[in-house]
PDB file of N, CA and C in Angstrom:
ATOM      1  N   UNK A   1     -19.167   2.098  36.074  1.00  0.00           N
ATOM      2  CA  UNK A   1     -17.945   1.965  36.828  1.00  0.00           C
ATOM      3  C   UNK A   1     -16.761   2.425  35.979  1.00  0.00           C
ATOM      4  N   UNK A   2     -16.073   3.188  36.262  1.00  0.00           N
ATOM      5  CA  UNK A   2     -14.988   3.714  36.038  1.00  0.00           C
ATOM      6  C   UNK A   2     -13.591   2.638  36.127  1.00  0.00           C
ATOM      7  N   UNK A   3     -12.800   2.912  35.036  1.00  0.00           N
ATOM      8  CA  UNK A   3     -11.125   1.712  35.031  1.00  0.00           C
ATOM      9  C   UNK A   3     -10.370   2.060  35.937  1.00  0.00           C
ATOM     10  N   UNK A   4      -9.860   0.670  36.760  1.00  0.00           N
ATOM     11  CA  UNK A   4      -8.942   0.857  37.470  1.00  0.00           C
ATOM     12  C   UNK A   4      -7.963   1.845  37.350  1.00  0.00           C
ATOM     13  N   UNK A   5      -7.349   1.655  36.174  1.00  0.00           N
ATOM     14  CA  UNK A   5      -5.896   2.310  35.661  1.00  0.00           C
ATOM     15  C   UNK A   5      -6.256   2.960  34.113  1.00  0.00           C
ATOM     16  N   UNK A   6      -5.287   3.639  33.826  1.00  0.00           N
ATOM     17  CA  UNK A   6      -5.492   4.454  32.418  1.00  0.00           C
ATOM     18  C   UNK A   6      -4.864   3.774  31.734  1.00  0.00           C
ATOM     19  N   UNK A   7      -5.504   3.181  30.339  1.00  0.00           N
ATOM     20  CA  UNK A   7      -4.696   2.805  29.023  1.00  0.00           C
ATOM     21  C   UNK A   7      -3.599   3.276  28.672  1.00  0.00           C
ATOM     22  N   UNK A   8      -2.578   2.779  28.604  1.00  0.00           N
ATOM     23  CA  UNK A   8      -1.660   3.890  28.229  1.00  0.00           C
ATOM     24  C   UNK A   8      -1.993   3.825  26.198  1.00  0.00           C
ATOM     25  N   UNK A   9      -1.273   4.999  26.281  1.00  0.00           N
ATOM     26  CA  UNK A   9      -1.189   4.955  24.851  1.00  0.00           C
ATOM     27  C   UNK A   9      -0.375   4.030  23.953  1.00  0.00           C
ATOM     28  N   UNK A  10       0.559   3.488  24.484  1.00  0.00           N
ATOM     29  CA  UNK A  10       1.057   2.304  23.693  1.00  0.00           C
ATOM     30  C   UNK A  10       0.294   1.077  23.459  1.00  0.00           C
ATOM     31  N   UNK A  11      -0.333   1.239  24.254  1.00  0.00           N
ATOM     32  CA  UNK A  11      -1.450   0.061  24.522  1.00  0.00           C
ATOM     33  C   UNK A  11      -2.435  -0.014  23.606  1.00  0.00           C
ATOM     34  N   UNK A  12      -3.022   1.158  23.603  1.00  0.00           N
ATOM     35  CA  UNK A  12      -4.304   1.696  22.746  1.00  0.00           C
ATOM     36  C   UNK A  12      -3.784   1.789  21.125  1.00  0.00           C
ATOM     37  N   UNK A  13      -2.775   2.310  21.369  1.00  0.00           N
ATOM     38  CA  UNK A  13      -2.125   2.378  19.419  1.00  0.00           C
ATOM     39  C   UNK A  13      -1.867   0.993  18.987  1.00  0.00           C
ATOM     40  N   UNK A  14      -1.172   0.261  19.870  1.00  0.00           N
ATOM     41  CA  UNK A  14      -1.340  -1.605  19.884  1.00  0.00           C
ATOM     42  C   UNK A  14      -2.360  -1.836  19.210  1.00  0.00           C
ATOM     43  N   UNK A  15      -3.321  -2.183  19.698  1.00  0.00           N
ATOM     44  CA  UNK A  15      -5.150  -2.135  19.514  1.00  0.00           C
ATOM     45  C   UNK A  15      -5.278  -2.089  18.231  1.00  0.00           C
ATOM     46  N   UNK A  16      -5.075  -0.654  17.997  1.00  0.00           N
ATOM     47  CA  UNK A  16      -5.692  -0.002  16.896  1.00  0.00           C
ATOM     48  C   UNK A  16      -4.404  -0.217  15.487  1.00  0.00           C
ATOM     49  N   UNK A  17      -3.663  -1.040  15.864  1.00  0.00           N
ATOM     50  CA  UNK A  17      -2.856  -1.112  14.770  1.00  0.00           C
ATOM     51  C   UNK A  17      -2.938  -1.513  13.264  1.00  0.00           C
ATOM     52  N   UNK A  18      -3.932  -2.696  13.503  1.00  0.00           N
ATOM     53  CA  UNK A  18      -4.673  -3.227  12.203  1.00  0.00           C
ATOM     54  C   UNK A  18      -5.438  -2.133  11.819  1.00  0.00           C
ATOM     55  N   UNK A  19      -5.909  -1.538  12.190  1.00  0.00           N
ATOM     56  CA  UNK A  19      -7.179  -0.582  11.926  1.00  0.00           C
ATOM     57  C   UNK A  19      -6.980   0.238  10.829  1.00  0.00           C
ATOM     58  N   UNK A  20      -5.590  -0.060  10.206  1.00  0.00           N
ATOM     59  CA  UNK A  20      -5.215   0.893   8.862  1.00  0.00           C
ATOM     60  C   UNK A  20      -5.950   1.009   7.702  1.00  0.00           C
ATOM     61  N   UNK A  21      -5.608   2.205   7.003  1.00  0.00           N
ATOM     62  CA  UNK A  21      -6.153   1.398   5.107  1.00  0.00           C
ATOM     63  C   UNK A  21      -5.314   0.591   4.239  1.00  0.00           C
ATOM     64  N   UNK A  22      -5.953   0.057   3.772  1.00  0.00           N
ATOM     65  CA  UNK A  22      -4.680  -0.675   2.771  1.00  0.00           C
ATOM     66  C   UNK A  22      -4.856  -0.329   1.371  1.00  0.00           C
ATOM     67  N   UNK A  23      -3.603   0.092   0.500  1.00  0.00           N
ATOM     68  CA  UNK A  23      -3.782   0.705  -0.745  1.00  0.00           C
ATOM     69  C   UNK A  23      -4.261  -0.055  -1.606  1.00  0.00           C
ATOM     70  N   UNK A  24      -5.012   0.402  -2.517  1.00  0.00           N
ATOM     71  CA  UNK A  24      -5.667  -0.237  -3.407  1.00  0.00           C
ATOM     72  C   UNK A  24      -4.431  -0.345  -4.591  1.00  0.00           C
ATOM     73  N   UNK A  25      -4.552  -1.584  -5.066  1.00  0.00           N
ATOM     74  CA  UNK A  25      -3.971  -2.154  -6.232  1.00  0.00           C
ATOM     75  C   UNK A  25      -4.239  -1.683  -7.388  1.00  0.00           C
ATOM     76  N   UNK A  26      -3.534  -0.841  -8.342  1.00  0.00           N
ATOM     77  CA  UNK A  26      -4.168  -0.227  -9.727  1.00  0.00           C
ATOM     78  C   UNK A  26      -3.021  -1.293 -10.712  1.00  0.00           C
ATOM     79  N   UNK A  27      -3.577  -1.771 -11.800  1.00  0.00           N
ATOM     80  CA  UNK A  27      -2.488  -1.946 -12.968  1.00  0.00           C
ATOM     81  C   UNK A  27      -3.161  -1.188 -13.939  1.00  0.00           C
ATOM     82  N   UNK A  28      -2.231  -1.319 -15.370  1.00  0.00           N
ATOM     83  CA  UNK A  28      -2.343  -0.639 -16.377  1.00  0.00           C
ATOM     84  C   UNK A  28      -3.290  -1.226 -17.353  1.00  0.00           C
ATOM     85  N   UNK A  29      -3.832  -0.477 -18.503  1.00  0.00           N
ATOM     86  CA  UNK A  29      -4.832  -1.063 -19.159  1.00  0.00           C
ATOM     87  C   UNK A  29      -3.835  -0.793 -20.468  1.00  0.00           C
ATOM     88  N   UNK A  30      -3.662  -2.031 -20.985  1.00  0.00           N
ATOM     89  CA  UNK A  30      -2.507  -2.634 -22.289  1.00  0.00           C
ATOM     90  C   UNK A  30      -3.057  -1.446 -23.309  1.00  0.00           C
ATOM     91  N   UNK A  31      -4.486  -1.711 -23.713  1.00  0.00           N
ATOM     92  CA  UNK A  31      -5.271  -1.030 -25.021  1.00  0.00           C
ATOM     93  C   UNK A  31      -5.143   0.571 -24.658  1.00  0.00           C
ATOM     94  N   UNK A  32      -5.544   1.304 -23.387  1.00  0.00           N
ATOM     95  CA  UNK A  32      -5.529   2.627 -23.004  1.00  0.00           C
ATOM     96  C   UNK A  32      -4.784   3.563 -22.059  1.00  0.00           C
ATOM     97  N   UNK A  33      -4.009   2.976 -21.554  1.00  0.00           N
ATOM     98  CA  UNK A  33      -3.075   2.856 -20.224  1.00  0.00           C
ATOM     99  C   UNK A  33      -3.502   4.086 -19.586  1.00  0.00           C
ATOM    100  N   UNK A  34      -4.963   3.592 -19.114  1.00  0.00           N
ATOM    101  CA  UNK A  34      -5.333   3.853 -18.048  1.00  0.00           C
ATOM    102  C   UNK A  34      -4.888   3.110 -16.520  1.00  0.00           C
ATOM    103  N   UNK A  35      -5.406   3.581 -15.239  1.00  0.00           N
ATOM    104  CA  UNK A  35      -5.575   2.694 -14.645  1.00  0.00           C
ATOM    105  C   UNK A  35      -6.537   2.116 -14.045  1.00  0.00           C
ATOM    106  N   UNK A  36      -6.739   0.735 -13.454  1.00  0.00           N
ATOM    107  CA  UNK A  36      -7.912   0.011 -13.897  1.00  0.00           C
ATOM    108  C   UNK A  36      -7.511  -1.038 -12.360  1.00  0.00           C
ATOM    109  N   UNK A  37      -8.426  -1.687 -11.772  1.00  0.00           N
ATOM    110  CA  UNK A  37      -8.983  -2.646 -10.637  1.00  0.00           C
ATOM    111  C   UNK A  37      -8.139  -3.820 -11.743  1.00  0.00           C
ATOM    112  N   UNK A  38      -7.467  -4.986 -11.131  1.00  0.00           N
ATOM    113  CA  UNK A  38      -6.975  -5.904 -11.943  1.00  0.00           C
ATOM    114  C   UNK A  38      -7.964  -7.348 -12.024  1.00  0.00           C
ATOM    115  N   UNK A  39      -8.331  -7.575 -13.002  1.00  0.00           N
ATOM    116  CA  UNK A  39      -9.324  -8.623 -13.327  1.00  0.00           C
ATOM    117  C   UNK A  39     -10.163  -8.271 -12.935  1.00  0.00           C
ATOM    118  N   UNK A  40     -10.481  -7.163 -13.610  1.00  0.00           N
ATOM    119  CA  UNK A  40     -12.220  -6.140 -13.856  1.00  0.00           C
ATOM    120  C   UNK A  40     -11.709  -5.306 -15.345  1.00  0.00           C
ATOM    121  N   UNK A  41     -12.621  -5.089 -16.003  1.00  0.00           N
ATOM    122  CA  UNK A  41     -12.518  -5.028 -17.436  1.00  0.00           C
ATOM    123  C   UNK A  41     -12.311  -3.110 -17.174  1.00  0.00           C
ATOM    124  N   UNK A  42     -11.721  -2.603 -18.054  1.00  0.00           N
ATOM    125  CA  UNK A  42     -11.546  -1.119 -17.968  1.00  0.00           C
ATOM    126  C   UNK A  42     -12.457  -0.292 -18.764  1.00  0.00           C
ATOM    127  N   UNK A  43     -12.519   0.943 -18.506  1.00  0.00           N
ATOM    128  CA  UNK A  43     -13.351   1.938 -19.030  1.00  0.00           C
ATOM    129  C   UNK A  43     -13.670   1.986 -20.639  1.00  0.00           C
ATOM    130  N   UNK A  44     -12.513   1.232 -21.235  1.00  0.00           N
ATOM    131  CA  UNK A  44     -12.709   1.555 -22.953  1.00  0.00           C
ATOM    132  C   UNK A  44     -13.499  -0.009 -23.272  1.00  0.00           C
ATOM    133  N   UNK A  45     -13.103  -1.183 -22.345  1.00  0.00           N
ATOM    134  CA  UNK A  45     -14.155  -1.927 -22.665  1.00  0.00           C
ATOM    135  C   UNK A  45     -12.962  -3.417 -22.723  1.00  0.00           C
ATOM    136  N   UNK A  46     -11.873  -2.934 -22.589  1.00  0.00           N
ATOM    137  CA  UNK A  46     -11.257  -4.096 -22.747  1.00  0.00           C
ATOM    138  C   UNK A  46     -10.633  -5.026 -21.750  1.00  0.00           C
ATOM    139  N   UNK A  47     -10.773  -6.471 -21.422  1.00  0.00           N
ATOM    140  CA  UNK A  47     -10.760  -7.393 -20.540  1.00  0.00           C
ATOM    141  C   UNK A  47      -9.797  -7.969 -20.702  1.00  0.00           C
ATOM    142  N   UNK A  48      -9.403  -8.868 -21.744  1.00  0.00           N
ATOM    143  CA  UNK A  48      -7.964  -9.669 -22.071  1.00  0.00           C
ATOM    144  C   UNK A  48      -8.401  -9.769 -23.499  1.00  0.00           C
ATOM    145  N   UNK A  49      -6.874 -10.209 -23.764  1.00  0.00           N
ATOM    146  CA  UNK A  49      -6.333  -9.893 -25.361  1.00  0.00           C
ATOM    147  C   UNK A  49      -7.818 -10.495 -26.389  1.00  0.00           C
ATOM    148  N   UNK A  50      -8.299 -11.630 -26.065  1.00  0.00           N
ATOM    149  CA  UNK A  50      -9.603 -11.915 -26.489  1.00  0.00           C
ATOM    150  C   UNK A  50     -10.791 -11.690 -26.251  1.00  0.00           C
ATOM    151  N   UNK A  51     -11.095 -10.650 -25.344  1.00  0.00           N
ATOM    152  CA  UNK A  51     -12.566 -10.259 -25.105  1.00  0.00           C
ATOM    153  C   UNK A  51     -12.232  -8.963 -25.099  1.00  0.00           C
ATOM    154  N   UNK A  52     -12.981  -8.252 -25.790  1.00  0.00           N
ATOM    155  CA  UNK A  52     -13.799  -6.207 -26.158  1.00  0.00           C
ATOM    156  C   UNK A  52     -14.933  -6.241 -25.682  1.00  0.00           C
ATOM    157  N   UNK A  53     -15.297  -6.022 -24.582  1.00  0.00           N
ATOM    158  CA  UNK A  53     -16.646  -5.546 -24.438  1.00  0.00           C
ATOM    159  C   UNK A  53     -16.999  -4.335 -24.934  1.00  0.00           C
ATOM    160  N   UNK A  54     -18.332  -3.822 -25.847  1.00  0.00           N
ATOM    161  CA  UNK A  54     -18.929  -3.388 -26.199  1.00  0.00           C
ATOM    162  C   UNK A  54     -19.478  -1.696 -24.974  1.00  0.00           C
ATOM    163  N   UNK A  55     -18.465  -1.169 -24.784  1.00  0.00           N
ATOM    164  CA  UNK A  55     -19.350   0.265 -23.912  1.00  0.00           C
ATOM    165  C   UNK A  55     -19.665   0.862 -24.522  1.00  0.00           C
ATOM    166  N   UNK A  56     -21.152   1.543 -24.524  1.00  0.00           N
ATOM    167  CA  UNK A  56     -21.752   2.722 -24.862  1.00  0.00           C
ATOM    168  C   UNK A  56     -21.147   3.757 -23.901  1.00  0.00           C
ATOM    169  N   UNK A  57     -21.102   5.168 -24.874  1.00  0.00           N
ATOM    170  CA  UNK A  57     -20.961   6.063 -24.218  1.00  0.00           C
ATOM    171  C   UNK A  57     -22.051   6.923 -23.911  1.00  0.00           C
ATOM    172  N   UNK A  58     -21.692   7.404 -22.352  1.00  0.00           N
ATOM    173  CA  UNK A  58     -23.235   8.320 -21.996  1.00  0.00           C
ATOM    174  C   UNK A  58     -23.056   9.633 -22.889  1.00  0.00           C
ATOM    175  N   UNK A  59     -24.278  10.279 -23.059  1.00  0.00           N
ATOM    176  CA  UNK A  59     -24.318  11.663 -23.453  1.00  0.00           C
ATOM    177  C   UNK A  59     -25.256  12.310 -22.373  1.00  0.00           C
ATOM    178  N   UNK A  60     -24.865  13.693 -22.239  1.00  0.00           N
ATOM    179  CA  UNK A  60     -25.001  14.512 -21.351  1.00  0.00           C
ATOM    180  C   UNK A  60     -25.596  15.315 -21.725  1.00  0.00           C
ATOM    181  N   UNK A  61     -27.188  15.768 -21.432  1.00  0.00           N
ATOM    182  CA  UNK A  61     -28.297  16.979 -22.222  1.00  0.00           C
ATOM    183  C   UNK A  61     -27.722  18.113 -21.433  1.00  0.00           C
TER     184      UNK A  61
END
């Protein structure tokens, strides 16, 4: 069965309004100032002023 009436488009963009992306949050990394996910440890290995995690680096044949 086919709609009575046609959606209008204000209607439909209504709808779909949430439907956005939302920007992802970057901060800076103190030790490399990279940027980095906040409270997730960064690429060189460092988390907060008291924890270094240990990354190996890959090598590439």
């Amino acid at each position: 069965m086919l709609p009575a009436k046609k959606t209008s488009k204000c209607r439909t963009r209504t709808r779909r309004s949430h439907h956005r992306l939302t920007a992802v949050n970057y901060s800076v990394c103190p030790a490399c100032d990279q940027a980095k996910l906040p409270h997730a440890a960064c690429d060189c290995g460092y988390l907060n002023p008291k924890v270094k995690l240990d990354v190996a680096k890959e090598e590439s044949s």
